[in-house]
C-alpha atoms as a PDB file:
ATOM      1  CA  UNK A   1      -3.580 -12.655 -16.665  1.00  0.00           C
ATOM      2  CA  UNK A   2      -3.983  -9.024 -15.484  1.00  0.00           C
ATOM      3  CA  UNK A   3      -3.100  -8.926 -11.742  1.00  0.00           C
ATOM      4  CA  UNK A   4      -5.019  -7.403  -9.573  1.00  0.00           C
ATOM      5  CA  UNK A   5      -4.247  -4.110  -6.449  1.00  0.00           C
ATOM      6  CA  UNK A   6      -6.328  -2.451  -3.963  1.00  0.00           C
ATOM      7  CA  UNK A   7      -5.643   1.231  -4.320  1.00  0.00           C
ATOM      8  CA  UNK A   8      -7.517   4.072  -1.679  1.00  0.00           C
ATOM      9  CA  UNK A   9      -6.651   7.252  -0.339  1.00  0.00           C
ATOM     10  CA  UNK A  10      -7.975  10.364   1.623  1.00  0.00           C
ATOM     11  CA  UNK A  11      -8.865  13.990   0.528  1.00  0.00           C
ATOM     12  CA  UNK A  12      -5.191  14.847   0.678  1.00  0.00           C
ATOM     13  CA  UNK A  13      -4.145  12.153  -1.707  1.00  0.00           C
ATOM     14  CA  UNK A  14      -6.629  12.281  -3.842  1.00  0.00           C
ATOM     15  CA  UNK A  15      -5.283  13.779  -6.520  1.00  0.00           C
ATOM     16  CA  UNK A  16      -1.909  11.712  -5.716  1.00  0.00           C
ATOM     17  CA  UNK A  17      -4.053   8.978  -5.810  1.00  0.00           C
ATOM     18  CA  UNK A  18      -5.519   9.622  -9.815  1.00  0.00           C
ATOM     19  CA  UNK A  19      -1.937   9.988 -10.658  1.00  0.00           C
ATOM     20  CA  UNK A  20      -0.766   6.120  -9.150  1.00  0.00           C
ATOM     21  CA  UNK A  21      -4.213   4.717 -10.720  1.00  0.00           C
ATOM     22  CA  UNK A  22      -3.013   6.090 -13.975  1.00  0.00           C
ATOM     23  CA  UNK A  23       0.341   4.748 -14.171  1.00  0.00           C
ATOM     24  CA  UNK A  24      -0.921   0.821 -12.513  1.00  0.00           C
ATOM     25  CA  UNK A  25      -3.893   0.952 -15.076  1.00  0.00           C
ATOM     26  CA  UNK A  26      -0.997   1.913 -18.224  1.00  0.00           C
ATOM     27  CA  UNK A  27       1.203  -1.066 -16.697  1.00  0.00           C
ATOM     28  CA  UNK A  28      -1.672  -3.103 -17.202  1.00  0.00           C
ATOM     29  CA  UNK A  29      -3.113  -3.505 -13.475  1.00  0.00           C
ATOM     30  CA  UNK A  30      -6.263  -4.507 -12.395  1.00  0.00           C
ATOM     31  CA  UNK A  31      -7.439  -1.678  -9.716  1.00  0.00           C
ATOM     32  CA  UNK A  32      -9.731  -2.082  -7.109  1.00  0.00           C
ATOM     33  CA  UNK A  33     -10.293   1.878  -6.468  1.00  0.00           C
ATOM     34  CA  UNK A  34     -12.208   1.771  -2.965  1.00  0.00           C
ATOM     35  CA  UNK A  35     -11.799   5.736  -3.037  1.00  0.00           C
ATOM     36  CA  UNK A  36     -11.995   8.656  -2.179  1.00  0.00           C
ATOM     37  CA  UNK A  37     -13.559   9.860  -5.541  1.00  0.00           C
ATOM     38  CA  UNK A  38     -13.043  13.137  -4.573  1.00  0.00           C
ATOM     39  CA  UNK A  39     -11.112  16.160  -2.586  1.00  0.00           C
ATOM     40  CA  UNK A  40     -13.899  16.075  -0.500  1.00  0.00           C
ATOM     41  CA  UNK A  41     -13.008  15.717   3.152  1.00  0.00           C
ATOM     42  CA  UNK A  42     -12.845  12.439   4.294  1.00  0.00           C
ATOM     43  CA  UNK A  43     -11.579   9.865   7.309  1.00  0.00           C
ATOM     44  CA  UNK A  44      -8.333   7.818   6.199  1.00  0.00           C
ATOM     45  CA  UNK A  45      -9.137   4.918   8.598  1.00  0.00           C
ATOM     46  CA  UNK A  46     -11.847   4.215   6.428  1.00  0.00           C
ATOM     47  CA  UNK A  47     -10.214   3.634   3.477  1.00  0.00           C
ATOM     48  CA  UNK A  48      -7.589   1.927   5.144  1.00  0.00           C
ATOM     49  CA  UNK A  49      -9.822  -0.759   6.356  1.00  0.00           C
ATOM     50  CA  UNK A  50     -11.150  -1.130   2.748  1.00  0.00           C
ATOM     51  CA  UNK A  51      -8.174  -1.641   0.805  1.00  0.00           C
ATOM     52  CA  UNK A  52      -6.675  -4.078   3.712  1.00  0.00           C
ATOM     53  CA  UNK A  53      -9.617  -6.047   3.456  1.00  0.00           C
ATOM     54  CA  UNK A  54      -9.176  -6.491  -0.384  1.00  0.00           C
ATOM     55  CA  UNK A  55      -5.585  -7.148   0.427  1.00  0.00           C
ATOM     56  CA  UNK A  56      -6.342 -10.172   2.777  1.00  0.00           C
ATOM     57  CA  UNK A  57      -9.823 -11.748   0.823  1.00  0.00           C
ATOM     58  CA  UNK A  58      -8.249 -11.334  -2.695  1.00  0.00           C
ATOM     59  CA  UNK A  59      -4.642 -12.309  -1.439  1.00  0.00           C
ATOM     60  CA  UNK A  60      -3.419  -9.010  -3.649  1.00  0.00           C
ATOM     61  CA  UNK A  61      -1.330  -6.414  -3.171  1.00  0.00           C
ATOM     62  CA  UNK A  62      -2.506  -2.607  -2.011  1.00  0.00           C
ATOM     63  CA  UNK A  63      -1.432   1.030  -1.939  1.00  0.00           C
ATOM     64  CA  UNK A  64      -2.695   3.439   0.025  1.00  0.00           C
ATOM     65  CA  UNK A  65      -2.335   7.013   0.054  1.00  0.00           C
ATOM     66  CA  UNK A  66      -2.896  10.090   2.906  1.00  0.00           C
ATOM     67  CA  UNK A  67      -0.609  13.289   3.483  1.00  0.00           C
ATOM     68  CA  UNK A  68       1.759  11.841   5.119  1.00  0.00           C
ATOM     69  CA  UNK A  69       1.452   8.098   4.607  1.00  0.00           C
ATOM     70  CA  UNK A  70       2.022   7.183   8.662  1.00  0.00           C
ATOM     71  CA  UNK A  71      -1.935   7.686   9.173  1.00  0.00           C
ATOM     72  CA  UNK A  72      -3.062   4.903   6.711  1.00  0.00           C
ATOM     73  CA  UNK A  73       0.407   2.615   7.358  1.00  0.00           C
ATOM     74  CA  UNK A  74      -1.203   2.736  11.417  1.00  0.00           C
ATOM     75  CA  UNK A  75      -4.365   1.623   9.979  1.00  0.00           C
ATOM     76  CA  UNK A  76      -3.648  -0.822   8.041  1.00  0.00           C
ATOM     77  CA  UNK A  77      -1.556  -2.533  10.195  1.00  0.00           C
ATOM     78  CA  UNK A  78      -4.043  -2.992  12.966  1.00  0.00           C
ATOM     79  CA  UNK A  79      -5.504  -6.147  10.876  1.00  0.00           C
ATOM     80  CA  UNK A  80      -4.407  -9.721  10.628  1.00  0.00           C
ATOM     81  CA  UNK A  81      -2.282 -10.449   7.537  1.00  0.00           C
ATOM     82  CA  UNK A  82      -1.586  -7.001   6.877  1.00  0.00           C
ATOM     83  CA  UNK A  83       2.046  -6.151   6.458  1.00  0.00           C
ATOM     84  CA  UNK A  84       1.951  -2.192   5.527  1.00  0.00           C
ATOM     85  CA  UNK A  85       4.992  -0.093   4.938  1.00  0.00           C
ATOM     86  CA  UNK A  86       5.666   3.486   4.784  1.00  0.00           C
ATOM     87  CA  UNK A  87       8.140   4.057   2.172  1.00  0.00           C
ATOM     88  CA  UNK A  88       9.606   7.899   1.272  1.00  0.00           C
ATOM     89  CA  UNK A  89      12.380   6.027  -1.125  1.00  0.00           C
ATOM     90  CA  UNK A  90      12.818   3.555  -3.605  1.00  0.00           C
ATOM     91  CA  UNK A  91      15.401   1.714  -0.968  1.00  0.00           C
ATOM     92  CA  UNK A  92      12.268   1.609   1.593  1.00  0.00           C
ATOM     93  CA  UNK A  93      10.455  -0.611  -0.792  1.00  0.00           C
ATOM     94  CA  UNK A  94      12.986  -2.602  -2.093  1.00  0.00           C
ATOM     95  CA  UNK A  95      13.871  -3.167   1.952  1.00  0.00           C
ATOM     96  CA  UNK A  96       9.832  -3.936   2.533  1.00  0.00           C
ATOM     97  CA  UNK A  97       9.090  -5.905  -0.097  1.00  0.00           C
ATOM     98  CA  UNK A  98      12.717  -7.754   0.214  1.00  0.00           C
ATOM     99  CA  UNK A  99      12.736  -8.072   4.223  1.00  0.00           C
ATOM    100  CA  UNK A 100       9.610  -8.124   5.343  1.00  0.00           C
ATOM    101  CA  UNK A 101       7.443  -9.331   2.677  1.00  0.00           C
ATOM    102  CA  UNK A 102       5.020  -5.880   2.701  1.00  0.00           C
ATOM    103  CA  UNK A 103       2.131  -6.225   1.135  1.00  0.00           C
ATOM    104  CA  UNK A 104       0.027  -2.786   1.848  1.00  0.00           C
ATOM    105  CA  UNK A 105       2.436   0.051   0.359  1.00  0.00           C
ATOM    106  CA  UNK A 106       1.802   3.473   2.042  1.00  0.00           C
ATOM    107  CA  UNK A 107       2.569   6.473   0.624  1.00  0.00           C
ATOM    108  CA  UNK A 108       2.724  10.292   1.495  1.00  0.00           C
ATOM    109  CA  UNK A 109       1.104  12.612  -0.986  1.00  0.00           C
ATOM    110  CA  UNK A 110       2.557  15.676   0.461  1.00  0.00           C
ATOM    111  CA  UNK A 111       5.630  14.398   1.563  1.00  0.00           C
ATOM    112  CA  UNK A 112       6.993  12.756  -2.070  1.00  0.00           C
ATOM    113  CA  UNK A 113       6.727  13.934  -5.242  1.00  0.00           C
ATOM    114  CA  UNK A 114       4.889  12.329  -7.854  1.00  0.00           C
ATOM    115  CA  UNK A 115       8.380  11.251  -9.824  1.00  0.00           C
ATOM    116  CA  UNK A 116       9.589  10.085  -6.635  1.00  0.00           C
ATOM    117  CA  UNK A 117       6.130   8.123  -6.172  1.00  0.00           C
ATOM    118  CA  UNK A 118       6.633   6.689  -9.612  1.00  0.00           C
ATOM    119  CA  UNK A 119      10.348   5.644  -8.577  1.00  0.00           C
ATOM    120  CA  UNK A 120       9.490   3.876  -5.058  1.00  0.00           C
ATOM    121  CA  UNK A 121       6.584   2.269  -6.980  1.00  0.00           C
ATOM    122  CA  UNK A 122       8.981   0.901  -9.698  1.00  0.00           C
ATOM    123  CA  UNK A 123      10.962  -0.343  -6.697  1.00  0.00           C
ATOM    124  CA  UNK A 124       8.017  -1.844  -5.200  1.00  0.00           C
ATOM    125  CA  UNK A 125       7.010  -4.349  -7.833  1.00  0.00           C
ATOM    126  CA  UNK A 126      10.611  -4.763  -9.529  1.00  0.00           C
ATOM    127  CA  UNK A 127      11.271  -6.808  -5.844  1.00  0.00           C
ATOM    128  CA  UNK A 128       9.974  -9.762  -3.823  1.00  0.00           C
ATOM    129  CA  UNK A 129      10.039 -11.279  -0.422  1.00  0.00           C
ATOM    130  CA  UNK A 130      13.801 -12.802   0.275  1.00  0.00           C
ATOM    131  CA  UNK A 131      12.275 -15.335   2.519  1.00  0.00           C
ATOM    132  CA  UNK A 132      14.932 -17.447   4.991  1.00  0.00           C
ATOM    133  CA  UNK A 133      15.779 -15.745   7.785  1.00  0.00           C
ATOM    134  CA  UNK A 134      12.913 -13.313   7.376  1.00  0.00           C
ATOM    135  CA  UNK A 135      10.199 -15.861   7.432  1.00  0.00           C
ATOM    136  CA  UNK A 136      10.727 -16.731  11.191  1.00  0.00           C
ATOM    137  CA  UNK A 137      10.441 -13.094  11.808  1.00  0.00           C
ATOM    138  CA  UNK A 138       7.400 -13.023   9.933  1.00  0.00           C
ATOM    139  CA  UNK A 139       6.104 -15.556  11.627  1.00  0.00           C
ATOM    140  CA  UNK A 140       6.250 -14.775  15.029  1.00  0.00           C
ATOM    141  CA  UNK A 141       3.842 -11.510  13.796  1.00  0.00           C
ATOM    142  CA  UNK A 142       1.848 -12.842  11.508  1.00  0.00           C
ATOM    143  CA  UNK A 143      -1.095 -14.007  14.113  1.00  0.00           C
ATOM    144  CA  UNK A 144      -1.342 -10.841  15.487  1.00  0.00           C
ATOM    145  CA  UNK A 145      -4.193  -8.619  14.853  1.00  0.00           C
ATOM    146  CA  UNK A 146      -7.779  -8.139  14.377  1.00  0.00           C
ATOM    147  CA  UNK A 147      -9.362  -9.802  10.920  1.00  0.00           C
ATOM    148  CA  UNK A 148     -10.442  -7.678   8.500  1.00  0.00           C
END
């Protein structure tokens, strides 16, 4: 079975954003592109919003994608069962998906290259939520929010 991830970005990511759908679609990803299809100027809330709400109604994964990944990360959080987490490193997503089960990775397009990108990717999906500890902290956040 093919699993599924949201992918979206802005303008500034867009081309950042080709790159990731290219290497989730060659590791045999299902990807729900919400956009941008272009370098066209564009807002990043909205694509925020669209690839959270995939995230919570499919139960999948997402990443999003801006300059500097902290626009889309704000975003994203603001919705119920969103856990999104700016990662510049492969350590940052081992620590998010390990620690605090993430769910939305955000990246920054201008602030990582796109071997780096590839590397905190890898990272990403090589590791999984520890659970114990971390689920009570999880769970005193995970009612907080607006739904999607």
């Amino acid at each position: 079975m093919m699993k599924k991830i949201a992918l979206g970005s802005d303008h500034a990511a867009y081309e950042m954003k080709e790159t990731v759908k290219r290497l989730l679609l060659s590791q045999n990803f299902e990807v729900i592109d919400v956009g941008t299809h272009s370098c066209d100027r564009v807002d990043y809330p909205d694509y925020a919003k669209l690839v959270s709400h995939e995230v919570v109604t499919q139960n999948i994964q997402g990443i999003l994608l801006c300059g500097s990944g902290i626009g889309v990360s704000i975003v994203a959080n603001r919705f119920k069962g969103i856990r999104a987490a700016l990662c510049r490193t492969p350590e940052d997503a081992e620590m998010a998906r390990k620690h605090n089960d993430a769910n939305v990775l955000c990246l920054g397009a201008r602030f990582n290259t796109e071997e780096e990108i590839k590397k905190i990717i890898s990272s990403w999906f090589e590791n999984s939520f520890e659970g114990g500890r971390h689920t009570d902290r999880l769970n005193k956040f995970s009612d907080l929010g607006e739904d999607c």
